[in-house]
C-alpha atoms as a PDB file:
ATOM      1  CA  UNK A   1      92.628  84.862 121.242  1.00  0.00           C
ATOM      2  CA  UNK A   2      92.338  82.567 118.453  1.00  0.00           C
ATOM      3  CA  UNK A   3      95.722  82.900 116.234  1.00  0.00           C
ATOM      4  CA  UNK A   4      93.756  83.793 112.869  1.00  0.00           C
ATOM      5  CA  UNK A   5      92.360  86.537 115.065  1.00  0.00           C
ATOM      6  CA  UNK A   6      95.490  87.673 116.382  1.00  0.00           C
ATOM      7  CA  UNK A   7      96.776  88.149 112.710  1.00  0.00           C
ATOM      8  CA  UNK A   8      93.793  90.038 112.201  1.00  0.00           C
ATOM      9  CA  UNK A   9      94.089  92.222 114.649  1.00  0.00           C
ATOM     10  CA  UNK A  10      97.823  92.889 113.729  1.00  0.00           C
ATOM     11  CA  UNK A  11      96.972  93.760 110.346  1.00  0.00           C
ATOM     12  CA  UNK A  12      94.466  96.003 111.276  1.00  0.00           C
ATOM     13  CA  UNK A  13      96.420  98.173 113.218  1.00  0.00           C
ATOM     14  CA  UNK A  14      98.635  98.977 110.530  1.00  0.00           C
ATOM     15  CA  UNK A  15      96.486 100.849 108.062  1.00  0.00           C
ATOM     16  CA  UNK A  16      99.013  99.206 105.337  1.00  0.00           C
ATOM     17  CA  UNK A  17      97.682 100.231 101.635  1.00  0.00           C
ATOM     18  CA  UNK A  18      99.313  96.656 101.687  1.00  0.00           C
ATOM     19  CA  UNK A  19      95.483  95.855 102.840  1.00  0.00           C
ATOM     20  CA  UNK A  20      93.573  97.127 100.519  1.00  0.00           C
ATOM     21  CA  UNK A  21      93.003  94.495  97.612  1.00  0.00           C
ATOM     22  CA  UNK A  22      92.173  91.866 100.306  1.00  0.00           C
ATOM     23  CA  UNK A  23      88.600  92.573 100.941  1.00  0.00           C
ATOM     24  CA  UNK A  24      87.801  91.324  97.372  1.00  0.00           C
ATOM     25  CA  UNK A  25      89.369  87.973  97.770  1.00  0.00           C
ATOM     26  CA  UNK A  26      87.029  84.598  99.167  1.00  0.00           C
ATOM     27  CA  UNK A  27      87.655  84.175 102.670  1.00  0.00           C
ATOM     28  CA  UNK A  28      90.744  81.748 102.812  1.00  0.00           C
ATOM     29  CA  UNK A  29      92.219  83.262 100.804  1.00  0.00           C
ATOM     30  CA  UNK A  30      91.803  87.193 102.711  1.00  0.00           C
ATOM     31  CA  UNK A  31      92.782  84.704 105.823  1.00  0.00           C
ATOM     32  CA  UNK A  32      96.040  83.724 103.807  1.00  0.00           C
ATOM     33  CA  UNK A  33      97.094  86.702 103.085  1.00  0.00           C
ATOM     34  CA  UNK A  34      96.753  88.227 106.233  1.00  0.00           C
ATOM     35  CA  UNK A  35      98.580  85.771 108.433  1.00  0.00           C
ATOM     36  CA  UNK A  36     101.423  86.617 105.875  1.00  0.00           C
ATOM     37  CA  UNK A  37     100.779  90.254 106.057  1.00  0.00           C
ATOM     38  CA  UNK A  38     100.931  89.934 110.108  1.00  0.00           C
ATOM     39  CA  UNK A  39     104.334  87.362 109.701  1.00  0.00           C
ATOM     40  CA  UNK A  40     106.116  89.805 108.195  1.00  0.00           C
ATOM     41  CA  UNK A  41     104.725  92.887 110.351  1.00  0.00           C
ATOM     42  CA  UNK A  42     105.951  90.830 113.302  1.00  0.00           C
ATOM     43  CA  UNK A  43     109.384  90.904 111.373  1.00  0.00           C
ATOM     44  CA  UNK A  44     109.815  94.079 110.746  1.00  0.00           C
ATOM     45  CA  UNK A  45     108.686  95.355 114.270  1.00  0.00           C
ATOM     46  CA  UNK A  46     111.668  93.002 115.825  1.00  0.00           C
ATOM     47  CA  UNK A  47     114.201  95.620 113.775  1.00  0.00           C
ATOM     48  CA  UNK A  48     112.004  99.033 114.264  1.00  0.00           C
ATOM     49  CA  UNK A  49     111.690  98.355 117.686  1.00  0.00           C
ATOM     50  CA  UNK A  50     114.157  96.874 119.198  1.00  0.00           C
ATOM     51  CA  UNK A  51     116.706  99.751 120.252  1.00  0.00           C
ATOM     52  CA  UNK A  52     119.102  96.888 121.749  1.00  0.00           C
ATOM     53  CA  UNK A  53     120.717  94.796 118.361  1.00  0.00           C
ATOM     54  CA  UNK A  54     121.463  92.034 121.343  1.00  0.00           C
ATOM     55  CA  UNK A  55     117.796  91.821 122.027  1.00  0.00           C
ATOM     56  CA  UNK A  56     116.757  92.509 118.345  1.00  0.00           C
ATOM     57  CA  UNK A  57     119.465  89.361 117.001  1.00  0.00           C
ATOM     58  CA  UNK A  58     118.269  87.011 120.066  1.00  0.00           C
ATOM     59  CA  UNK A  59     114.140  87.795 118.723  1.00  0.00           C
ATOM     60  CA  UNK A  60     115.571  86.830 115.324  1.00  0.00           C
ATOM     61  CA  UNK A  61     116.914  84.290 116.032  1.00  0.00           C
ATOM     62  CA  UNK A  62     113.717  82.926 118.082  1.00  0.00           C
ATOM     63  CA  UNK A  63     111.853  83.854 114.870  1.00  0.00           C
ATOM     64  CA  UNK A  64     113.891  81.118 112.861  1.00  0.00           C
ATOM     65  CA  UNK A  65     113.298  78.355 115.429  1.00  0.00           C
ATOM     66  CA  UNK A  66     109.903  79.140 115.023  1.00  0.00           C
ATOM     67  CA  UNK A  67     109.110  79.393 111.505  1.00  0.00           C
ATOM     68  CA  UNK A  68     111.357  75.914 111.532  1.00  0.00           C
ATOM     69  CA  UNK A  69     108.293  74.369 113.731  1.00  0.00           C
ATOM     70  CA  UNK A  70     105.823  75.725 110.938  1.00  0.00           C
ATOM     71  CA  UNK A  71     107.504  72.572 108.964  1.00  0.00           C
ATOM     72  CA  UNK A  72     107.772  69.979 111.065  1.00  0.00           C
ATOM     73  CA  UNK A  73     106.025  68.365 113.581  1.00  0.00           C
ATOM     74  CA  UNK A  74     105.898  70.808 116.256  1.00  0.00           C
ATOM     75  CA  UNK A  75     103.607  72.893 117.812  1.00  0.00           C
ATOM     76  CA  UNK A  76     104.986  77.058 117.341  1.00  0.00           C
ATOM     77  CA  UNK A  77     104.729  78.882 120.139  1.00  0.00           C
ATOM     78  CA  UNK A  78     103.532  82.131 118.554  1.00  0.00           C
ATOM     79  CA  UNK A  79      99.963  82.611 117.428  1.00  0.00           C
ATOM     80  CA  UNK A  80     100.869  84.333 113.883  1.00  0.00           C
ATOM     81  CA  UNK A  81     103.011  81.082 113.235  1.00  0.00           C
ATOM     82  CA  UNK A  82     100.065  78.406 114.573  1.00  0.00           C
ATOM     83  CA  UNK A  83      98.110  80.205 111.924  1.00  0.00           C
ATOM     84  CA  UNK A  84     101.030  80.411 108.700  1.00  0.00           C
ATOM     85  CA  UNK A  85     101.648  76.812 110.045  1.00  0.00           C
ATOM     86  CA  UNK A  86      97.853  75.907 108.681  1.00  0.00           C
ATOM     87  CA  UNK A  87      98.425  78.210 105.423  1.00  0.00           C
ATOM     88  CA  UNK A  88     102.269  77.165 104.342  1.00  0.00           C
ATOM     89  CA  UNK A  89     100.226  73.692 104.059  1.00  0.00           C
ATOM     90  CA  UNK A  90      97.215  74.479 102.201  1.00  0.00           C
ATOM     91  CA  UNK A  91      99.220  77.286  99.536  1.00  0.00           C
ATOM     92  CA  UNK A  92     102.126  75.428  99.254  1.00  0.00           C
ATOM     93  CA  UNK A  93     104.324  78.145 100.641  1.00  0.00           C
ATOM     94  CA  UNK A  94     108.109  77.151 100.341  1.00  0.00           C
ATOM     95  CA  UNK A  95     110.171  77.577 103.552  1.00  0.00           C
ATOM     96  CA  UNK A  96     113.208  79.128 102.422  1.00  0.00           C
ATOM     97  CA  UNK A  97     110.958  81.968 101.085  1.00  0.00           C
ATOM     98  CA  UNK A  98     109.543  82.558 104.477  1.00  0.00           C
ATOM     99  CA  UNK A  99     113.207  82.009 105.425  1.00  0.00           C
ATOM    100  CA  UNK A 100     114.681  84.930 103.364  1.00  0.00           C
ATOM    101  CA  UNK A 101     112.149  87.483 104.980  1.00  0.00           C
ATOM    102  CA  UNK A 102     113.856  87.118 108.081  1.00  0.00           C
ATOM    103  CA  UNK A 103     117.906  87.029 106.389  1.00  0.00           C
ATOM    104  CA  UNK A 104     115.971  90.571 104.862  1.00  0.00           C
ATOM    105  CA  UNK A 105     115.306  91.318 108.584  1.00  0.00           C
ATOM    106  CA  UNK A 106     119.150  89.969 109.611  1.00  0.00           C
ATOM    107  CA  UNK A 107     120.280  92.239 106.871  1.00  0.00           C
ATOM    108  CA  UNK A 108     118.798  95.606 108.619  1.00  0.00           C
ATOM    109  CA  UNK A 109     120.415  94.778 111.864  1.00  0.00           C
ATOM    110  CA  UNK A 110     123.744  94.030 109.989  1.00  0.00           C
ATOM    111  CA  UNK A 111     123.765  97.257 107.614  1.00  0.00           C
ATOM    112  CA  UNK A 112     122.643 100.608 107.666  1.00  0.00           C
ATOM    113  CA  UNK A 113     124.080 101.723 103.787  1.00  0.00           C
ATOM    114  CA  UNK A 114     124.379  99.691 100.557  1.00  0.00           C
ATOM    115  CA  UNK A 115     126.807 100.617  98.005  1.00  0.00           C
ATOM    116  CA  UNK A 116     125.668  99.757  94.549  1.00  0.00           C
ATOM    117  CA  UNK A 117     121.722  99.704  93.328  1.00  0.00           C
ATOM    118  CA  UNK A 118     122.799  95.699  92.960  1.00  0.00           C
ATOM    119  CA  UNK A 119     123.177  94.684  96.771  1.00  0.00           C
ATOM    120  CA  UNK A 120     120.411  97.127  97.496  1.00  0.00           C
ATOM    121  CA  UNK A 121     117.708  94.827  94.550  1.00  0.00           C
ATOM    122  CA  UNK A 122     119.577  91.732  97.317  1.00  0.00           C
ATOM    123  CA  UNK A 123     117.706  93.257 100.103  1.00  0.00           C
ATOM    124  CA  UNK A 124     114.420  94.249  98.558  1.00  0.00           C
ATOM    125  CA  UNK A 125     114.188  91.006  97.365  1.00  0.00           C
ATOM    126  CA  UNK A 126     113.965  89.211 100.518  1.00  0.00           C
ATOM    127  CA  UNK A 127     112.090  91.481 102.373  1.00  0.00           C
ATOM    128  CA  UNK A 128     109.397  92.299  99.206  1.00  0.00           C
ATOM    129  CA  UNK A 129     110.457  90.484  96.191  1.00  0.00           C
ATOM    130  CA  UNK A 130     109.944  87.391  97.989  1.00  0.00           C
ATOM    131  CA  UNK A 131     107.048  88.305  99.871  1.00  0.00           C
ATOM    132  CA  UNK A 132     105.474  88.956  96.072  1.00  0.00           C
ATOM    133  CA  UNK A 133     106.363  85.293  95.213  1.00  0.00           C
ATOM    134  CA  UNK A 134     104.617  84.195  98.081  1.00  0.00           C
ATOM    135  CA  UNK A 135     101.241  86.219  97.510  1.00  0.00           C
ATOM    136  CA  UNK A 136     101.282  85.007  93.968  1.00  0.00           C
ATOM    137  CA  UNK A 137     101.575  81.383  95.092  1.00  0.00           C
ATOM    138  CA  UNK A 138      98.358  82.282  97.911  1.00  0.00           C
ATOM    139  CA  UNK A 139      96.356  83.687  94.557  1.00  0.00           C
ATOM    140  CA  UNK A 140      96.905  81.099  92.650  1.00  0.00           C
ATOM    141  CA  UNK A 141      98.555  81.108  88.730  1.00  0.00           C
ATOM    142  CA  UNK A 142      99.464  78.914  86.087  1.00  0.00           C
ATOM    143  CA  UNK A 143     102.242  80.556  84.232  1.00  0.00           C
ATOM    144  CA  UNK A 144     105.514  80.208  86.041  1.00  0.00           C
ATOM    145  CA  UNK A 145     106.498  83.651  84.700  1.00  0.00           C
ATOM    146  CA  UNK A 146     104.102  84.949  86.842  1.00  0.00           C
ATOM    147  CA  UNK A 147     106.282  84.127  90.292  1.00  0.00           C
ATOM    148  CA  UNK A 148     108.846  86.337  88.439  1.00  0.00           C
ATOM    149  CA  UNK A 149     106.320  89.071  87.725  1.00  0.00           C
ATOM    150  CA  UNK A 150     105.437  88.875  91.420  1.00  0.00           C
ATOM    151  CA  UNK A 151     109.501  89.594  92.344  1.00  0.00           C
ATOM    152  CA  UNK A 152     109.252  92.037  90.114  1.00  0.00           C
ATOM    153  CA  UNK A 153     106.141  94.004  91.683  1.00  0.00           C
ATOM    154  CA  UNK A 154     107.810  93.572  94.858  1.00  0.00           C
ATOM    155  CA  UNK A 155     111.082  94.970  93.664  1.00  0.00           C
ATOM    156  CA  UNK A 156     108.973  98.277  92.705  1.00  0.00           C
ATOM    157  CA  UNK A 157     106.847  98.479  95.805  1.00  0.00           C
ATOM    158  CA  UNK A 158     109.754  98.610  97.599  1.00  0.00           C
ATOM    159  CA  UNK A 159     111.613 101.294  95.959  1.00  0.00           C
ATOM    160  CA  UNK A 160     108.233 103.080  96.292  1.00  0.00           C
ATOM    161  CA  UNK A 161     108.964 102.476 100.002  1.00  0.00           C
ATOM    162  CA  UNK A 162     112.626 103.471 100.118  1.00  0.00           C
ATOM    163  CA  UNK A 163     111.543 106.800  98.483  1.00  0.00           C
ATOM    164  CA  UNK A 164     108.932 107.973 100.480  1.00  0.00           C
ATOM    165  CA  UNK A 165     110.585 106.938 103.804  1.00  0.00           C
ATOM    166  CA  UNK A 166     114.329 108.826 102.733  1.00  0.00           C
ATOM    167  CA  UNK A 167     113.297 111.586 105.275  1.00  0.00           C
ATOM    168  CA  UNK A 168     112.780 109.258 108.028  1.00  0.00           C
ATOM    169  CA  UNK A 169     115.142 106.844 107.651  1.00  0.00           C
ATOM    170  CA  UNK A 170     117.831 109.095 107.367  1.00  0.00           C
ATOM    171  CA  UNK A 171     116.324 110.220 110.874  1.00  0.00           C
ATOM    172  CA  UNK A 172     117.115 106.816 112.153  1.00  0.00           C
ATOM    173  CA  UNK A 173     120.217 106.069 110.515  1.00  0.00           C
ATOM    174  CA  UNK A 174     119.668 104.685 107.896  1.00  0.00           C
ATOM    175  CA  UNK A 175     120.247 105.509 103.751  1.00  0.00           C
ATOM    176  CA  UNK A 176     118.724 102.885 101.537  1.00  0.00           C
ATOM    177  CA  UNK A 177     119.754 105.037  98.443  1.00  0.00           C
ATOM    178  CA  UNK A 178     122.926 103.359  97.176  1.00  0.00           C
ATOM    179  CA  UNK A 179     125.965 104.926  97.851  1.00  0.00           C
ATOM    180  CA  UNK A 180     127.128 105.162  94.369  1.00  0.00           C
ATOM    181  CA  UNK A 181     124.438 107.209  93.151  1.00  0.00           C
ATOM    182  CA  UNK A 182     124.506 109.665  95.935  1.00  0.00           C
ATOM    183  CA  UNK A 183     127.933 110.089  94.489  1.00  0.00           C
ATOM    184  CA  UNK A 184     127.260 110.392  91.204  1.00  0.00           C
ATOM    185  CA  UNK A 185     124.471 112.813  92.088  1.00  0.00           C
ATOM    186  CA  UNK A 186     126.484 114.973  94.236  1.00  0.00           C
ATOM    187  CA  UNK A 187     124.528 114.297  97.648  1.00  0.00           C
ATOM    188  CA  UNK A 188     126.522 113.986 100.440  1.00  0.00           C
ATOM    189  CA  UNK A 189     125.251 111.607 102.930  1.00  0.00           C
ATOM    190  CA  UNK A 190     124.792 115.208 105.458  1.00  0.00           C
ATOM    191  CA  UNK A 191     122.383 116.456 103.265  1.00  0.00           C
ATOM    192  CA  UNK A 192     120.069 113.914 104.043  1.00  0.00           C
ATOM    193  CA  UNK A 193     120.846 113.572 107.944  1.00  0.00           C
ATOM    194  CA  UNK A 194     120.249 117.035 107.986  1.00  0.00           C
ATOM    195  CA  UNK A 195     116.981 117.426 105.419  1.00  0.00           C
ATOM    196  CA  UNK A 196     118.684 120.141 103.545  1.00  0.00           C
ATOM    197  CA  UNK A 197     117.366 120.007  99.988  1.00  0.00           C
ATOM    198  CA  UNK A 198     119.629 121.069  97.674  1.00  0.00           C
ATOM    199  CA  UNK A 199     118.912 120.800  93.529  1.00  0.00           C
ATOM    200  CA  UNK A 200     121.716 117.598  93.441  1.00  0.00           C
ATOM    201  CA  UNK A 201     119.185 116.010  95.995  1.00  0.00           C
ATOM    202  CA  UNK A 202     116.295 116.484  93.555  1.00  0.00           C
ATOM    203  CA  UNK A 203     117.724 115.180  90.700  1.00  0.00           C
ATOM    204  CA  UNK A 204     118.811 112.407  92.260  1.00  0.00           C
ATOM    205  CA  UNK A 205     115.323 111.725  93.749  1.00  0.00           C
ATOM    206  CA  UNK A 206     113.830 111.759  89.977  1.00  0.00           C
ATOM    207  CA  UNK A 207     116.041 109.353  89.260  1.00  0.00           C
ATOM    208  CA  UNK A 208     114.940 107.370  91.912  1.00  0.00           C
ATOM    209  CA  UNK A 209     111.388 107.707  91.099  1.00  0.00           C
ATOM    210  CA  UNK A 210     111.758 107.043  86.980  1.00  0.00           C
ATOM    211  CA  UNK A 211     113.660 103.734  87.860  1.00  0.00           C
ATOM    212  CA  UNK A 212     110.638 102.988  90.219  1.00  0.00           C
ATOM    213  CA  UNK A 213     108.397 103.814  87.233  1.00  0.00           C
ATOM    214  CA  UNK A 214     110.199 101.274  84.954  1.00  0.00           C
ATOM    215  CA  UNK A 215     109.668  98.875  87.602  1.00  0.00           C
ATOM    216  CA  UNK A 216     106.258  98.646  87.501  1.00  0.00           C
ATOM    217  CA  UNK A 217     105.847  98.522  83.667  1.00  0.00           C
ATOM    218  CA  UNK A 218     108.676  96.039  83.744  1.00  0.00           C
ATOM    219  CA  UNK A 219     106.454  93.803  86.433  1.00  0.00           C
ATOM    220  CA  UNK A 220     102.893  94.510  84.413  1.00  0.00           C
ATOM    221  CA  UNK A 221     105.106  93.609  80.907  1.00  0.00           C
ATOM    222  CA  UNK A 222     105.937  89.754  82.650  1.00  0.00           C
ATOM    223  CA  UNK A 223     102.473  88.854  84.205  1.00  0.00           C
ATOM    224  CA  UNK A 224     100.615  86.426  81.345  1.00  0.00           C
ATOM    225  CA  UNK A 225      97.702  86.471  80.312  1.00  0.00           C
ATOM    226  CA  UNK A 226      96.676  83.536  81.605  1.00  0.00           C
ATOM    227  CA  UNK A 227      97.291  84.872  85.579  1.00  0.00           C
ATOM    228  CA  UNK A 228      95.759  88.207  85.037  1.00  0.00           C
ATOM    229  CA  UNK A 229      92.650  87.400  86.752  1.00  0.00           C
ATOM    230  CA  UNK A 230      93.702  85.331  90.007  1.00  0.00           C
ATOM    231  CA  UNK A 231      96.770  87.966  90.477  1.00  0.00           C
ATOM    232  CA  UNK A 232      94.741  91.175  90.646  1.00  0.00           C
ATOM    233  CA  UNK A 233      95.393  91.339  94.062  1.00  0.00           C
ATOM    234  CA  UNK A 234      98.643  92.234  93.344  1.00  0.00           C
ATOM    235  CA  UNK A 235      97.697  94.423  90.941  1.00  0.00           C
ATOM    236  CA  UNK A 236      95.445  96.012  93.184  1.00  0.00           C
ATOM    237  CA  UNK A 237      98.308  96.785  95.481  1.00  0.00           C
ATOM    238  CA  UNK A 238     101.004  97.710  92.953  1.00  0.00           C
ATOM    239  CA  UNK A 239      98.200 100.825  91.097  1.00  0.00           C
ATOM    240  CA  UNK A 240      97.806 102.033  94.780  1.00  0.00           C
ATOM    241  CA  UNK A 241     101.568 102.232  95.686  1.00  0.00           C
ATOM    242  CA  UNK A 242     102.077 103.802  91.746  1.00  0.00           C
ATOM    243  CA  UNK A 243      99.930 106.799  92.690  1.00  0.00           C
ATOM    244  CA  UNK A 244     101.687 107.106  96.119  1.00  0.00           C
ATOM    245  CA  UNK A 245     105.041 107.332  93.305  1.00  0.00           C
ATOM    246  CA  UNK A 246     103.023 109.737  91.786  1.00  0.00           C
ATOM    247  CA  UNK A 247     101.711 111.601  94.615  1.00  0.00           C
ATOM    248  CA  UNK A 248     105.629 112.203  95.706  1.00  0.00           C
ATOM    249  CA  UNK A 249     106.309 113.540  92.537  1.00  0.00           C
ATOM    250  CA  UNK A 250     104.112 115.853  92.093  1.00  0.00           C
ATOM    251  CA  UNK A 251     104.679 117.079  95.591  1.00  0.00           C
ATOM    252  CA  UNK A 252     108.238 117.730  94.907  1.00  0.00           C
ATOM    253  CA  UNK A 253     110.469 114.665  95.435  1.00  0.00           C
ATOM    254  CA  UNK A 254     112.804 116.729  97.756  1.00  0.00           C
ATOM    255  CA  UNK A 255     109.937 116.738  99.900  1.00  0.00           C
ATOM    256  CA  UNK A 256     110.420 113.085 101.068  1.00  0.00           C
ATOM    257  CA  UNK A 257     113.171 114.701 103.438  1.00  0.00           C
ATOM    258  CA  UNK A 258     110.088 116.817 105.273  1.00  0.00           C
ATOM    259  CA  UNK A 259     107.240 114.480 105.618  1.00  0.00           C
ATOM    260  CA  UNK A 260     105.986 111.288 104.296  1.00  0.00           C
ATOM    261  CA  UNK A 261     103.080 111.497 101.257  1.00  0.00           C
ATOM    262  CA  UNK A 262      99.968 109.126 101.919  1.00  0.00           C
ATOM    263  CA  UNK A 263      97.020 108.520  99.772  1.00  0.00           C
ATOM    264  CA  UNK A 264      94.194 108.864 101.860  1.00  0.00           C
ATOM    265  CA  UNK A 265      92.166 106.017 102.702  1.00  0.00           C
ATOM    266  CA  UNK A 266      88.887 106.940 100.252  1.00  0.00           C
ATOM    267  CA  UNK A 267      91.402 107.333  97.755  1.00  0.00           C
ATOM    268  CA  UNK A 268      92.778 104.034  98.102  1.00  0.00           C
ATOM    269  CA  UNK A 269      89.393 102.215  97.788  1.00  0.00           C
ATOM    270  CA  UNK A 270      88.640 104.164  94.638  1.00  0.00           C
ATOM    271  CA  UNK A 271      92.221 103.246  93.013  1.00  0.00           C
ATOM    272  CA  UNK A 272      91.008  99.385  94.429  1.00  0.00           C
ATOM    273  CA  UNK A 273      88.139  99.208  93.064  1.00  0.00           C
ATOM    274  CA  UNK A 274      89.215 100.857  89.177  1.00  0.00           C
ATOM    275  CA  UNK A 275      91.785  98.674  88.899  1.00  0.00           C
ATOM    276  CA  UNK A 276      89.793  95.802  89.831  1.00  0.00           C
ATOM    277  CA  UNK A 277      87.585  96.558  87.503  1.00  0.00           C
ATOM    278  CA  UNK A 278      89.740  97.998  84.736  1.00  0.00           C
ATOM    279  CA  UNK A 279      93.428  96.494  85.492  1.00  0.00           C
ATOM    280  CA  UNK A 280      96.756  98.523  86.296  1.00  0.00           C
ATOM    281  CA  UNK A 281      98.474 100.510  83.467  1.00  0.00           C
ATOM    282  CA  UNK A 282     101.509 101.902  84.511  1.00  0.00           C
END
């Protein structure tokens, strides 16, 4: 299998709403952005799937070695780095970015809590901030604003992330929500192990949500002018994951401890193809 096919495939299988803006980008472009899309899939599947931190550290650390050979004159090994090999050159993608998914990665192995929101915003930069800055430098701008406007985005898409996925990751260990503001909320870290809603939990949740919600009109606020057209990609992806925000609140933000909320896939291409045609108005 050829490697851009390989990252195809990858992508596929996700059903990410991460995919839905691509299919109205020109080819190299779609093919850009899904050999990132199936670099960092790769990354996160090391940490989700890996019960063994041994194994998951030593795949890590393999990882590095070969994103290393994406710069220099070897060959990789893997086929999603032969193809981000070909695409770091023709985008321009800086290696330390690529570099900070995976210390995002090293982070998950490394901690399972965060105390204040500020190390938390540390870790959903590298693993979505940056990954914003690198699908704004794919599209294309002209404004270096708009590289923070795409940290920004990536910032909120993540705490989109964090909140739907509470449930679950609580399930496997893990609280995202800092420590501090469980305690200033009144959640003890048992209520979520346990899904037990209580009122403290809810509250805290909308606070969760509303600072997700300033997130995204902070991001829209920074993009210029001057990028709005080559960056509605982003766009694209930042109105679907504010209705999944949405969806989760009117659901009942306690909920998240239950079940995950999806937007359905119609739904998705309908929010696509509005805001591609209207913009993203959070």
């Amino acid at each position: 299998m050829l490697p851009l096919e390989y990252c195809r495939q990858k992508a596929a299988e996700s059903k990410s709403s991460f995919l839905a803006g691509f299919r109205f980008l020109p080819q190299p472009k779609r093919d850009a952005m899904t050999v990132l899309y199936a670099f960092c899939r790769e990354l996160d599947d090391v940490v989700d799937d890996c019960s063994d931190r041994h194994v998951a550290q030593t795949t890590l650390n393999w990882w590095r070695v070969e994103l290393a050979k994406v710069f220099n004159d070897e060959t990789p090994e893997h086929p999603v780095c032969r193809a981000l090999k070909t695409v770091a050159a023709d985008f321009g993608l800086p290696q330390e970015e690529l570099e900070d998914i995976i210390n995002g990665m090293q982070m998950d192995l490394e901690q399972a809590r965060y105390g204040r929101f500020e190390d938390l915003k540390l870790y959903c930069y590298r693993v979505a901030g940056v990954v914003g800055r690198l699908i704004a430098r794919i599209l294309g701008f002209r404004r270096p604003e708009t590289l923070q406007y795409a940290e920004t985005l990536g910032l909120a898409l993540q705490l989109t992330n964090i909140i739907r996925d509470v449930g679950e990751d609580a399930r496997n260990g893990r609280i995202y929500l800092p420590t501090e503001e469980l305690q200033r909320f009144n959640v003890p870290a048992q209520v979520l192990m346990q899904r037990t809603s209580t009122p403290e939990f809810a509250a805290l949740m909308d606070f969760q949500i509303n600072r997700a919600r300033d997130t995204y009109r902070e991001a829209v606020a920074l993009l210029p002018s001057e990028d709005k057209k080559s960056q509605k990609v982003g766009l694209v992806m930042g109105s679907i994951y504010y209705a999944l925000l949405n969806e989760i609140a009117a659901d009942g933000a306690e909920n998240v401890l239950k079940y995950k909320i999806a937007i359905p896939s119609p739904r998705k291409k309908r929010i696509a193809l509005k805001t591609w045609l209207f913009g993203f108005n959070p």
